[in-house]
Protein backbone atom coordinates (compact mmCIF):
# COMPACT_ATOMS: atom_id res chain seq x y z
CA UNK A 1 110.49 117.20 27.37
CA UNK A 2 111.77 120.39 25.25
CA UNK A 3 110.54 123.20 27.16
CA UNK A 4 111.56 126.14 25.16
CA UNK A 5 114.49 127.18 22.57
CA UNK A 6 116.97 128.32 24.78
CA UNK A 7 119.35 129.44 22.09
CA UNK A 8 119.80 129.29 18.11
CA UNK A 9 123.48 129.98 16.59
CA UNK A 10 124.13 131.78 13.77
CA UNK A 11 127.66 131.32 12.31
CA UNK A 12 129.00 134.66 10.39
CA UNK A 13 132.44 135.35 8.94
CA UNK A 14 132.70 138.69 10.60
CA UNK A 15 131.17 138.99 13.77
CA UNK A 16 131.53 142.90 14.41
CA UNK A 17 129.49 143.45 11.07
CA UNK A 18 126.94 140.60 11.66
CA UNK A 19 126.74 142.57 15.60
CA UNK A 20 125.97 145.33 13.94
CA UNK A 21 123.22 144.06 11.76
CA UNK A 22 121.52 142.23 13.61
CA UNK A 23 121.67 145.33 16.49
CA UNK A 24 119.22 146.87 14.14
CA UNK A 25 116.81 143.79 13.78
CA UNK A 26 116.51 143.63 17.14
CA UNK A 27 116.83 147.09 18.14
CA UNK A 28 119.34 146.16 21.01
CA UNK A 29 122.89 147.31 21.45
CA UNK A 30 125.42 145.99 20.35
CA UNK A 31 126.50 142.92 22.79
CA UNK A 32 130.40 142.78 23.89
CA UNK A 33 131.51 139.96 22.45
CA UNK A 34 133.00 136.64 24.07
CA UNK A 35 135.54 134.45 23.80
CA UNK A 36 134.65 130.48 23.81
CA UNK A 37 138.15 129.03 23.01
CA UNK A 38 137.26 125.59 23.79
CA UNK A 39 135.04 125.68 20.85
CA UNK A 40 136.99 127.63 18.84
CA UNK A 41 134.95 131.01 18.72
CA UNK A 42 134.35 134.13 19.29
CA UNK A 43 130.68 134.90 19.65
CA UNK A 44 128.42 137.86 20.41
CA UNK A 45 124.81 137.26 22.61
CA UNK A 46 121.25 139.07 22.19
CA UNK A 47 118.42 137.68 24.15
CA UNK A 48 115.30 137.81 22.49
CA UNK A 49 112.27 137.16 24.99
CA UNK A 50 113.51 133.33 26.67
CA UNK A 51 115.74 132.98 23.67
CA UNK A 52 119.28 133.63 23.19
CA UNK A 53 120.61 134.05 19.70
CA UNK A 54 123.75 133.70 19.33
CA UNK A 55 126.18 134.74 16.30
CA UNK A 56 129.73 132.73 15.99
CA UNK A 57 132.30 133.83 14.48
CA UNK A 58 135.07 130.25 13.98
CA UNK A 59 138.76 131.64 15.22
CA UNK A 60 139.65 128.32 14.79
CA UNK A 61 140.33 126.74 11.23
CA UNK A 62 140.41 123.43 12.72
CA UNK A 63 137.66 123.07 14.81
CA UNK A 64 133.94 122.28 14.55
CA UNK A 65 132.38 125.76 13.37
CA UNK A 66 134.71 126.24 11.58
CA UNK A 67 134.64 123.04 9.00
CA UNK A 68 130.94 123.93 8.80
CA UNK A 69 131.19 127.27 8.23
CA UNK A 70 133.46 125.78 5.41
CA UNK A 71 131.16 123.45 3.99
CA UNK A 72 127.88 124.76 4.55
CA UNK A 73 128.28 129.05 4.27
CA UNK A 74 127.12 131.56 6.72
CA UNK A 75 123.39 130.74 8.31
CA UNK A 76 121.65 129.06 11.55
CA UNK A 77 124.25 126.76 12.96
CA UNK A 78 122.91 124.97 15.57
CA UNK A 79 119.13 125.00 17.66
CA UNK A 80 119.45 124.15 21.34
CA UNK A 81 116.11 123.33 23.55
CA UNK A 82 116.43 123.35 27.01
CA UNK A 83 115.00 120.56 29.46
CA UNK A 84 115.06 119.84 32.89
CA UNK A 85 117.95 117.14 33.44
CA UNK A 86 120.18 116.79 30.84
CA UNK A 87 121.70 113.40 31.08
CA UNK A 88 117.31 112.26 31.78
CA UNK A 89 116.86 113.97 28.19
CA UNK A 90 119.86 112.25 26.57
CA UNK A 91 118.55 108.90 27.77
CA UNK A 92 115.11 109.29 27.28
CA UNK A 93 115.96 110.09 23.38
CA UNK A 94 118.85 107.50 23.00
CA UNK A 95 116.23 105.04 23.84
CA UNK A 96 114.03 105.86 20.92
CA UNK A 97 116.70 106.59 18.23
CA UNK A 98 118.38 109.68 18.57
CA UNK A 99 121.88 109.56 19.54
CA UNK A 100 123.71 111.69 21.58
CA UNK A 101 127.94 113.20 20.25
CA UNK A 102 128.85 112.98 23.74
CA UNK A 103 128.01 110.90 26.86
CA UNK A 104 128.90 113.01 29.52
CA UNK A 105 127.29 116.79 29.45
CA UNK A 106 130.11 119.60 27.84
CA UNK A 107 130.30 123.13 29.43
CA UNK A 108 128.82 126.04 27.63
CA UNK A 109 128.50 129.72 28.51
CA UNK A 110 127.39 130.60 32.02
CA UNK A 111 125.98 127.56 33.64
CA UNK A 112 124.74 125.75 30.37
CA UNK A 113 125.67 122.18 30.40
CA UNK A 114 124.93 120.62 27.04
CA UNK A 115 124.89 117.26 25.12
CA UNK A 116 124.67 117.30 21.48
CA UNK A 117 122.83 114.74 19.32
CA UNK A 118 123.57 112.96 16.04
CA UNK A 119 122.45 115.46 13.06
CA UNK A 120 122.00 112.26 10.78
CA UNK A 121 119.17 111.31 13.36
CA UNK A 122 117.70 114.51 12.73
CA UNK A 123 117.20 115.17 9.40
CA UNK A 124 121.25 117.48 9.02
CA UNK A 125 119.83 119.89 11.95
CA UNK A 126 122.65 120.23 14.34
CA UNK A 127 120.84 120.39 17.77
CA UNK A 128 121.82 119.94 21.24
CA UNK A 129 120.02 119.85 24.63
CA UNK A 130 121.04 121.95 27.47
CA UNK A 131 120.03 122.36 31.04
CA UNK A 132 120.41 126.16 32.56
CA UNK A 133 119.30 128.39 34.80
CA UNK A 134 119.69 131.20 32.05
C-alpha cells in the first residue's frame, strides 16, 4: 500500500541555522523557506532522491508543532508514506486498527492531500499518508 517515504519532518527551533546545517549534509543549497500558516510553520524543503525532508520551524505557540516541539525537543517530527488514493488507504487501515485524526483528507504543500493517523496506534510515531504527484 505504502509505496515510498514521500517526506520526513524535522522540527528545529531555528530554521535558518538548521537550513544551514543540513545544506552541508546534503550538499544542496540552501532552500527558500515557506510559509504554512495553517499549520502554524515556517518550513524549509530539500529533496533527497523521491524523498522530501522537511525542517519546521513552529511560529505558532499554540498549535500542533509547536506543543511537540514543547514536549518532546528538536528531532524527526513526523514520517509521511505516500499511496495511491488517500481516503482507499485511510479505510483500508481503519479497518484493521489504525485510526485516522481526520476523516476528510487536509491540504499540504503543492498538491499533497494528507490524512494523519492515531500515533497511539503506532507505537508514538506521528505518521500520516498522503497522495501527490510530487
Amino acid at each position: 500500500m505504502i509505496r515510498r517515504i514521500h517526506h520526513l519532518n524535522i522540527i528545529v527551533r531555528e530554521l535558518d541555522e538548521a537550513a544551514a546545517r543540513y545544506s552541508i549534509l546534503f550538499g544542496k543549497p540552501v532552500p527558500p523557506t515557506e510559509d504554512l500558516l495553517q499549520r502554524g510553520v515556517k518550513l524549509a524543503r530539500f529533496k533527497i532522491g523521491e524523498t522530501w525532508i522537511i525542517l519546521v520551524q513552529p511560529v505558532d505557540d499554540n498549535g500542533e508543532p509547536a506543543r511537540y516541539l514543547a514536549k518532546h525537543g528538536e528531532g524527526i517530527f513526523l514520517v509521511s508514506g505516500q499511496v495511491d488514493d488517500v481516503r482507499k488507504a485511510a479505510s483500508k487501515v481503519s479497518a484493521q486498527g489504525i485510526n485516522p485524526l481526520n476523516d476528510t483528507p487536509r491540504k499540504g504543500l503543492e498538491d499533497w492531500q494528507l490524512i494523519d493517523l492515531d500515533p497511539d496506534d503506532l507505537f508514538g510515531v506521528n505518521f500520516q499518508l498522503v497522495e501527490s504527484l510530487v
